[in-house]
C-alpha atoms as a PDB file:
ATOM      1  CA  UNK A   1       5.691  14.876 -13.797  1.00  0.00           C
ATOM      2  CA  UNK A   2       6.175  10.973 -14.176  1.00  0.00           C
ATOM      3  CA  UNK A   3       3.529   8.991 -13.911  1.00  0.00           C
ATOM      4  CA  UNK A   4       1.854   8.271 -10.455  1.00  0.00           C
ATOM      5  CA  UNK A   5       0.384   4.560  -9.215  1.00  0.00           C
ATOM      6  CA  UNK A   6      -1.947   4.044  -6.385  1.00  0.00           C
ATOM      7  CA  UNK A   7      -2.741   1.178  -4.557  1.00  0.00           C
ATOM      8  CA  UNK A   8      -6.366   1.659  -3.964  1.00  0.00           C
ATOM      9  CA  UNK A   9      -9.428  -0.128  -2.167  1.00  0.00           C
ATOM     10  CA  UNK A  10     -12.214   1.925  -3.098  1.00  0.00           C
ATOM     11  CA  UNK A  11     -13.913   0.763  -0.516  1.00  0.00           C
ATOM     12  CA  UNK A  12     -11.332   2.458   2.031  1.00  0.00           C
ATOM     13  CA  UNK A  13     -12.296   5.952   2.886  1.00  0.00           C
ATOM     14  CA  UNK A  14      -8.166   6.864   3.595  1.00  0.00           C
ATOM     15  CA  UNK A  15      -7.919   5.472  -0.292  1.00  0.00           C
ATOM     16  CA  UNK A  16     -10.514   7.525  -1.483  1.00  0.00           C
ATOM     17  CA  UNK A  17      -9.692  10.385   0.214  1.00  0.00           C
ATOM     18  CA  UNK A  18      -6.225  10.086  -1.264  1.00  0.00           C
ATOM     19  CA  UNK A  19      -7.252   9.626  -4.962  1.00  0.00           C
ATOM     20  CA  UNK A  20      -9.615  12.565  -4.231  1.00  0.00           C
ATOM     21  CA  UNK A  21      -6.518  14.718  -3.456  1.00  0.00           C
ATOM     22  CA  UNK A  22      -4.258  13.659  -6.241  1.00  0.00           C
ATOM     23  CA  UNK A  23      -7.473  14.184  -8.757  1.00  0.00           C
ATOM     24  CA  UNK A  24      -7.613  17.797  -7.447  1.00  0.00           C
ATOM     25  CA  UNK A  25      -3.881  18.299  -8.179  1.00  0.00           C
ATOM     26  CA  UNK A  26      -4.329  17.494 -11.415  1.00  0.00           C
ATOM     27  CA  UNK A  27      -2.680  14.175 -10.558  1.00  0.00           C
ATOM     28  CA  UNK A  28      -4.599  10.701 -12.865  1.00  0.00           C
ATOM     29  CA  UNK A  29      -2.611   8.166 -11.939  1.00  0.00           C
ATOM     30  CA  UNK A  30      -3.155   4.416 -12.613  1.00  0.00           C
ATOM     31  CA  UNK A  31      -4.942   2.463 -10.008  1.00  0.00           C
ATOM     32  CA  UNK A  32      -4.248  -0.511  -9.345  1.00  0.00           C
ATOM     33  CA  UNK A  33      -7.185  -2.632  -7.326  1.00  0.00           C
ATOM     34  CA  UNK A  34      -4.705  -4.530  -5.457  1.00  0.00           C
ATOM     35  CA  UNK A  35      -7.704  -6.880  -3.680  1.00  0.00           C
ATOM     36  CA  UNK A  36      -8.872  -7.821  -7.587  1.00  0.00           C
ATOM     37  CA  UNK A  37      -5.285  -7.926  -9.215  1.00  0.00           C
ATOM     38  CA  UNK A  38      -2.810  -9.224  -5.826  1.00  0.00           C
ATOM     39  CA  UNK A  39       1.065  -8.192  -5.824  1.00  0.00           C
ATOM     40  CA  UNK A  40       3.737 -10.718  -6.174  1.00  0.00           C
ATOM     41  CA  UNK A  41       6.165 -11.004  -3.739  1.00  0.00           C
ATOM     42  CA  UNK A  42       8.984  -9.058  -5.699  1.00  0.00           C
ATOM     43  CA  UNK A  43       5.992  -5.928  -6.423  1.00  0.00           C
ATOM     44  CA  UNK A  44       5.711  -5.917  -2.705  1.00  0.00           C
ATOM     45  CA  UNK A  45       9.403  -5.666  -1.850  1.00  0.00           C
ATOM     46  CA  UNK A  46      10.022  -3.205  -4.376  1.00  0.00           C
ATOM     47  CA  UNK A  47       7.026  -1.077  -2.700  1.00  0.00           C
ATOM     48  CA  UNK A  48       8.609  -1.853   0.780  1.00  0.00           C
ATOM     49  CA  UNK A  49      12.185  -0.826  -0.687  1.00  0.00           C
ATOM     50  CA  UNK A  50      10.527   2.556  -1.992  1.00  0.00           C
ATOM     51  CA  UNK A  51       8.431   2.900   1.060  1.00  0.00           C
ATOM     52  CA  UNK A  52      11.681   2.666   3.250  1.00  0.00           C
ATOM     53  CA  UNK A  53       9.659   0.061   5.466  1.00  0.00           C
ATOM     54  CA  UNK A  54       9.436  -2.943   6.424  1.00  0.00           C
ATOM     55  CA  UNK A  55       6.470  -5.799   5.941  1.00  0.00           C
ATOM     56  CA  UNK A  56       5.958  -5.648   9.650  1.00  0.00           C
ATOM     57  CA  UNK A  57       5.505  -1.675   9.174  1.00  0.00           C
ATOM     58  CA  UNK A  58       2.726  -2.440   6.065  1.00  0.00           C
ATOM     59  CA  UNK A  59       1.174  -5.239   7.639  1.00  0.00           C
ATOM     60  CA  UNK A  60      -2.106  -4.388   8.929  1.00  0.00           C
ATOM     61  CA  UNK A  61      -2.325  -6.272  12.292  1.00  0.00           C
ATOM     62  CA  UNK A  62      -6.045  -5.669  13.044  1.00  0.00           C
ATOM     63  CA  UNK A  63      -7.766  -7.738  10.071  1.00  0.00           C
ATOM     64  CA  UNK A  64      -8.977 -11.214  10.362  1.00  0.00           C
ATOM     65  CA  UNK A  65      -6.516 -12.524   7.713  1.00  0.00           C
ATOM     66  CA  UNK A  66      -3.901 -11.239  10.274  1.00  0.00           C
ATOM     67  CA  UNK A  67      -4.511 -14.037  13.120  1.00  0.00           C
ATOM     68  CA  UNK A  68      -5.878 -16.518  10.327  1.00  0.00           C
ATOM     69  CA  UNK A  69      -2.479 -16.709   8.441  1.00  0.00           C
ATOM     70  CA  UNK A  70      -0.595 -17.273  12.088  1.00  0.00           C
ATOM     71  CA  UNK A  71       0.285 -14.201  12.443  1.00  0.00           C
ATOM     72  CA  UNK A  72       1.544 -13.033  15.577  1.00  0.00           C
ATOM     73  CA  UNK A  73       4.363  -9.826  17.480  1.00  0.00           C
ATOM     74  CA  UNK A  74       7.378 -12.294  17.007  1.00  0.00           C
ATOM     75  CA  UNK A  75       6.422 -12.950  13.687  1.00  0.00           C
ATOM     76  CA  UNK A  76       9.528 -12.528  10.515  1.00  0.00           C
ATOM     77  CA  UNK A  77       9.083 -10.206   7.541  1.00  0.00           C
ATOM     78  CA  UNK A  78       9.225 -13.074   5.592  1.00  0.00           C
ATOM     79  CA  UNK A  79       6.660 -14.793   6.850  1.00  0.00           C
ATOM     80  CA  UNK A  80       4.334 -11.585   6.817  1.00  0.00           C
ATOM     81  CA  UNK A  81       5.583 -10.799   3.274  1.00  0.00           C
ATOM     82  CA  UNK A  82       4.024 -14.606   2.304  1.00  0.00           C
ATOM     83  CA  UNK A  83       1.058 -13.829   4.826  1.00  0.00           C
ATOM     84  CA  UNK A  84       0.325 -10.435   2.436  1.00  0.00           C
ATOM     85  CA  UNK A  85       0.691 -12.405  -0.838  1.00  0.00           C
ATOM     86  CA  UNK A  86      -1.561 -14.923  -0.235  1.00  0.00           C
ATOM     87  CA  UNK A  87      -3.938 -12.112   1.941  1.00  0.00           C
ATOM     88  CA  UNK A  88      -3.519  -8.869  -0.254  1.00  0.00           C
ATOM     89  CA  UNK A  89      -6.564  -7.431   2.289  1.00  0.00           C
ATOM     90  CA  UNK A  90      -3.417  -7.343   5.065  1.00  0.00           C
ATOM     91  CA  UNK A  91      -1.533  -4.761   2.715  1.00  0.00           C
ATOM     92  CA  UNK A  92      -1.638  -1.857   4.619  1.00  0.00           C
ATOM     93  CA  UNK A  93      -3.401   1.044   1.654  1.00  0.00           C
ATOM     94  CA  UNK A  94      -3.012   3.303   0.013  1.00  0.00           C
ATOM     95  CA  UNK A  95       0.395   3.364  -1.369  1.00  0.00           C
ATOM     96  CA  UNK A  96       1.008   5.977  -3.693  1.00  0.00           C
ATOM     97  CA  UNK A  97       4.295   5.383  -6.310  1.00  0.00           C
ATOM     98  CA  UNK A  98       5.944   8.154  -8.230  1.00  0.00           C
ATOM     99  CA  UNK A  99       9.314   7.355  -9.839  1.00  0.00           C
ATOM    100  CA  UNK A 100      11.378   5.708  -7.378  1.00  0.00           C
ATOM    101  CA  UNK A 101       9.241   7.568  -4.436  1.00  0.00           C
ATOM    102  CA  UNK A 102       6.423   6.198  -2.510  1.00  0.00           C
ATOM    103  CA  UNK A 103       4.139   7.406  -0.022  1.00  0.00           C
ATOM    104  CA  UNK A 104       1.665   5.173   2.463  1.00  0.00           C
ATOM    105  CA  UNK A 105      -1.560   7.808   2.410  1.00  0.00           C
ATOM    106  CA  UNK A 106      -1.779   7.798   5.845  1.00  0.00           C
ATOM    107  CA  UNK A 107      -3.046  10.527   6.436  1.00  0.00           C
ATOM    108  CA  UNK A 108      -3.928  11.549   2.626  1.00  0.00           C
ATOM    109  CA  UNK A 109      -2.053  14.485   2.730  1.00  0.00           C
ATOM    110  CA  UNK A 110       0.971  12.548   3.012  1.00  0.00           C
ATOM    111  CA  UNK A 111       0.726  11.963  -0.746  1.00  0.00           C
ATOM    112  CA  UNK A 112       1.597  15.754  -1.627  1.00  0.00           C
ATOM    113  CA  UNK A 113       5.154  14.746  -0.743  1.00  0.00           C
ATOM    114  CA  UNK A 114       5.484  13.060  -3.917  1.00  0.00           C
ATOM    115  CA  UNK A 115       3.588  15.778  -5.934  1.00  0.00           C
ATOM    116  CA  UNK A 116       4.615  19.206  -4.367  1.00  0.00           C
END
Protein backbone atom coordinates (compact mmCIF):
# COMPACT_ATOMS: atom_id res chain seq x y z
CA UNK A 1 0.00 0.00 0.00
CA UNK A 2 1.65 3.55 -0.53
CA UNK A 3 1.90 5.61 2.05
CA UNK A 4 -1.23 7.48 3.48
CA UNK A 5 -1.28 11.45 4.79
CA UNK A 6 -3.91 12.94 6.92
CA UNK A 7 -4.75 16.27 7.53
CA UNK A 8 -5.68 16.15 11.12
CA UNK A 9 -6.97 18.54 14.02
CA UNK A 10 -6.92 16.41 16.90
CA UNK A 11 -9.07 18.41 18.40
CA UNK A 12 -11.88 17.53 15.68
CA UNK A 13 -13.88 14.54 16.65
CA UNK A 14 -14.61 13.75 12.50
CA UNK A 15 -10.47 13.80 12.49
CA UNK A 16 -10.17 11.57 15.20
CA UNK A 17 -12.65 9.39 14.32
CA UNK A 18 -10.96 9.05 10.95
CA UNK A 19 -7.38 8.33 12.22
CA UNK A 20 -9.16 5.88 14.58
CA UNK A 21 -10.41 3.98 11.48
CA UNK A 22 -7.31 3.99 9.39
CA UNK A 23 -5.29 2.80 12.78
CA UNK A 24 -7.71 -0.18 12.90
CA UNK A 25 -6.97 -1.04 9.23
CA UNK A 26 -3.68 -1.31 9.88
CA UNK A 27 -3.31 2.04 8.12
CA UNK A 28 -0.11 4.66 10.12
CA UNK A 29 -0.05 7.27 8.03
CA UNK A 30 1.77 10.62 8.55
CA UNK A 31 -0.15 13.38 10.12
CA UNK A 32 0.23 16.38 9.33
CA UNK A 33 -1.16 19.15 12.08
CA UNK A 34 -2.16 21.46 9.44
CA UNK A 35 -3.25 24.37 12.27
CA UNK A 36 0.68 24.04 13.68
CA UNK A 37 2.46 23.47 10.21
CA UNK A 38 -0.18 25.70 7.49
CA UNK A 39 -0.29 24.57 3.64
CA UNK A 40 1.02 26.74 0.95
CA UNK A 41 -1.05 27.70 -1.64
CA UNK A 42 0.33 25.12 -4.28
CA UNK A 43 -0.18 22.04 -1.19
CA UNK A 44 -3.71 23.24 -1.16
CA UNK A 45 -4.38 23.14 -4.89
CA UNK A 46 -2.76 19.97 -5.29
CA UNK A 47 -5.21 18.62 -2.38
CA UNK A 48 -8.15 20.41 -4.21
CA UNK A 49 -6.89 18.83 -7.66
CA UNK A 50 -6.86 15.27 -5.85
CA UNK A 51 -9.97 16.02 -3.96
CA UNK A 52 -11.78 16.82 -7.35
CA UNK A 53 -13.14 20.08 -5.53
CA UNK A 54 -13.08 23.24 -5.43
CA UNK A 55 -11.86 25.90 -2.49
CA UNK A 56 -15.44 26.97 -2.23
CA UNK A 57 -16.31 23.08 -1.67
CA UNK A 58 -13.29 22.91 1.29
CA UNK A 59 -13.95 26.13 2.68
CA UNK A 60 -15.64 25.87 5.89
CA UNK A 61 -18.21 28.75 5.84
CA UNK A 62 -19.33 28.57 9.51
CA UNK A 63 -15.95 29.63 11.39
CA UNK A 64 -15.16 33.06 12.52
CA UNK A 65 -12.10 33.34 10.21
CA UNK A 66 -14.78 32.85 7.46
CA UNK A 67 -16.59 36.44 7.82
CA UNK A 68 -13.23 37.94 9.33
CA UNK A 69 -11.19 37.38 6.06
CA UNK A 70 -14.34 39.01 3.92
CA UNK A 71 -15.62 36.19 3.08
CA UNK A 72 -18.89 36.05 1.63
CA UNK A 73 -21.57 33.52 -1.25
CA UNK A 74 -20.14 35.58 -4.27
CA UNK A 75 -16.85 35.16 -3.10
CA UNK A 76 -13.82 33.62 -5.98
CA UNK A 77 -11.79 30.48 -5.29
CA UNK A 78 -9.01 32.55 -5.36
CA UNK A 79 -9.79 34.69 -2.91
CA UNK A 80 -10.93 31.74 -0.53
CA UNK A 81 -7.77 29.80 -1.52
CA UNK A 82 -5.71 33.15 0.02
CA UNK A 83 -8.51 33.34 2.83
CA UNK A 84 -7.40 29.39 3.78
CA UNK A 85 -3.65 30.18 3.60
CA UNK A 86 -3.53 32.85 5.76
CA UNK A 87 -6.63 30.99 8.04
CA UNK A 88 -5.59 27.19 7.83
CA UNK A 89 -8.63 26.78 10.72
CA UNK A 90 -11.10 27.47 7.40
CA UNK A 91 -9.62 24.19 5.73
CA UNK A 92 -12.36 22.06 5.76
CA UNK A 93 -10.61 18.43 7.77
CA UNK A 94 -9.77 15.75 7.53
CA UNK A 95 -8.29 15.11 4.23
CA UNK A 96 -6.91 11.87 3.82
CA UNK A 97 -4.06 11.45 0.71
CA UNK A 98 -3.05 8.14 -0.75
CA UNK A 99 -1.08 8.25 -4.02
CA UNK A 100 -2.75 10.52 -6.28
CA UNK A 101 -6.26 9.79 -4.31
CA UNK A 102 -7.79 11.82 -1.65
CA UNK A 103 -10.66 11.58 0.48
CA UNK A 104 -12.42 14.59 2.74
CA UNK A 105 -13.42 12.21 6.01
CA UNK A 106 -16.67 13.34 6.00
CA UNK A 107 -18.19 11.00 7.27
CA UNK A 108 -14.97 8.84 8.43
CA UNK A 109 -15.92 6.02 6.61
CA UNK A 110 -15.38 7.82 3.53
CA UNK A 111 -11.66 7.17 4.02
CA UNK A 112 -12.01 3.27 3.28
CA UNK A 113 -12.31 4.36 -0.35
CA UNK A 114 -8.75 4.92 -0.49
CA UNK A 115 -7.84 1.77 1.59
CA UNK A 116 -10.37 -1.00 0.52
Amino acid sequence: MSAVTIYHNPRCSKSRKTLELLEEHGVHPKIVLYLETPLTREEITGLLRKLGLTAGQLVRRGEDEYKASGLGKDSTDEEILAAMTKNPKLLERPIVVRGARAVLGRPPEKVLELID
